[in-house]
Protein backbone atom coordinates (compact mmCIF):
# COMPACT_ATOMS: atom_id res chain seq x y z
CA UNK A 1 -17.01 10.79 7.68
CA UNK A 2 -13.74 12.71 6.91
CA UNK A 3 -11.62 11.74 3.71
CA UNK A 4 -9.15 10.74 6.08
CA UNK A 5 -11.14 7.87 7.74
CA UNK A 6 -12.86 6.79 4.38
CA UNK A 7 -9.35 6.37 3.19
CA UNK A 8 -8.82 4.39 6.43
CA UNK A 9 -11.89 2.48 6.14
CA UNK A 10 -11.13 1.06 2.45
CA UNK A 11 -7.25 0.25 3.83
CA UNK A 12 -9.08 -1.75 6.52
CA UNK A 13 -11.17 -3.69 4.03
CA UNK A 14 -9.02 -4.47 1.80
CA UNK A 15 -6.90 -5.64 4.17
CA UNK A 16 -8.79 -7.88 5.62
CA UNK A 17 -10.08 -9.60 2.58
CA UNK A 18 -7.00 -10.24 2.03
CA UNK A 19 -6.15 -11.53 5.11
CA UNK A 20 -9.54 -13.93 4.52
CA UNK A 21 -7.87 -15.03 1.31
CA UNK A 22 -4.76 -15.91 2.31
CA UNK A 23 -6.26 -17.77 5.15
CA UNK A 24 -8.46 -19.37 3.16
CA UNK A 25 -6.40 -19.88 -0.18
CA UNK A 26 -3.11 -18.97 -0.56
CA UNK A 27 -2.42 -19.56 -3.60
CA UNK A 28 -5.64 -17.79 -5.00
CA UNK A 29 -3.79 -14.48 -3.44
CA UNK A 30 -1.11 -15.44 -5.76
CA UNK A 31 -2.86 -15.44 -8.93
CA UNK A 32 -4.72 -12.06 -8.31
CA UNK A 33 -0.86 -10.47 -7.32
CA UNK A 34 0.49 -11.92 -10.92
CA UNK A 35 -2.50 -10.25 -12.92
CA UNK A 36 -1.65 -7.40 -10.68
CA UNK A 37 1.42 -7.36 -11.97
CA UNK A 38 1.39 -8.88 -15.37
CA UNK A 39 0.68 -5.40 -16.77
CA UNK A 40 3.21 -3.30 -14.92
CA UNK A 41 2.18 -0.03 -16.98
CA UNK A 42 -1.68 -0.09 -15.63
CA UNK A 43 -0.81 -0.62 -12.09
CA UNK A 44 1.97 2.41 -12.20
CA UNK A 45 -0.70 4.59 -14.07
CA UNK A 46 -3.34 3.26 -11.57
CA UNK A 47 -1.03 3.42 -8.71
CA UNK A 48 -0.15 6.99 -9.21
CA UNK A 49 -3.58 8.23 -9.88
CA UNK A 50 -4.89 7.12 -6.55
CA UNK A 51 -1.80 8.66 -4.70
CA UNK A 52 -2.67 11.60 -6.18
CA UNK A 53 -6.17 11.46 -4.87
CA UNK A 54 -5.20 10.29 -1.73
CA UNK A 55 -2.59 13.17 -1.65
CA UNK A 56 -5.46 15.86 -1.95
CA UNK A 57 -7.39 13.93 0.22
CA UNK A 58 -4.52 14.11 3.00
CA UNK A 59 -3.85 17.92 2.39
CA UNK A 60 -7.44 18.67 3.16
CA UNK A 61 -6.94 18.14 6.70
CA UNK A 62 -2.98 18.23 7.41
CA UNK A 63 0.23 19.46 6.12
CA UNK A 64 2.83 18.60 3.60
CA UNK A 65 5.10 18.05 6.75
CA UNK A 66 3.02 16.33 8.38
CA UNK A 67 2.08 13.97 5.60
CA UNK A 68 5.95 13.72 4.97
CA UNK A 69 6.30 12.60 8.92
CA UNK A 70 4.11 9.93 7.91
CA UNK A 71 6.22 9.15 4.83
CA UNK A 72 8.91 9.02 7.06
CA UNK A 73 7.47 6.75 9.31
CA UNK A 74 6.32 4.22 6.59
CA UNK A 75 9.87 4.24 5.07
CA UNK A 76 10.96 3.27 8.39
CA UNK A 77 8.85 0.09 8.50
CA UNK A 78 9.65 -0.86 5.52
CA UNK A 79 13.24 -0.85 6.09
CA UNK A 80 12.34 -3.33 9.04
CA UNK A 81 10.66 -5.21 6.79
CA UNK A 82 13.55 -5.50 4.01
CA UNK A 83 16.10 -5.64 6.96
CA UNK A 84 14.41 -9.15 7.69
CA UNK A 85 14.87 -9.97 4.50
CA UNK A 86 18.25 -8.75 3.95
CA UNK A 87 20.11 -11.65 2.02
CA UNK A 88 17.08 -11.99 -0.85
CA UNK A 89 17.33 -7.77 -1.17
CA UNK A 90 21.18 -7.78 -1.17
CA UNK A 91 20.85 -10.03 -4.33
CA UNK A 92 18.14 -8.04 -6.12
């Protein structure tokens, strides 16, 4: 397996547990997202160590443009995504 499908692989687990979860309980999703959150300096530190390993991971086997194309793309959805929620991101 490449390092671009085992990153694939782990998205598509973890999103399906938590698909499962939410399905099952949704307010058991919430209490994982506030310990998430609770400590916002681990999950930045966390958060940015596993882009960076994802980053070299990605650059094995395509190039900074492409990998910003795919940046690109993401922000794109997003901004769908906040667009639907417009009102609650105008007041934030």
């Amino acid at each position: 397996m490449t390092p671009v499908k085992i990153i694939a692989l782990i998205f598509i687990v973890f999103v399906l547990v938590k698909l499962l979860v939410i399905c099952i309980d949704p307010a058991s999703w919430k209490s994982v997202i506030k310990k998430i959150y609770m400590k916002p300096i681990y999950t930045i530190v966390i958060s940015l160590i596993a882009a960076l390993v994802i980053l070299r991971f990605l650059l094995q086997e395509m190039t900074i443009v492409q990998v910003f194309a795919s940046m690109t793309f993401m922000m794109v959805l997003m901004r769908v995504q906040f667009a639907a929620l417009g009102n609650e991101v105008i007041e934030i």
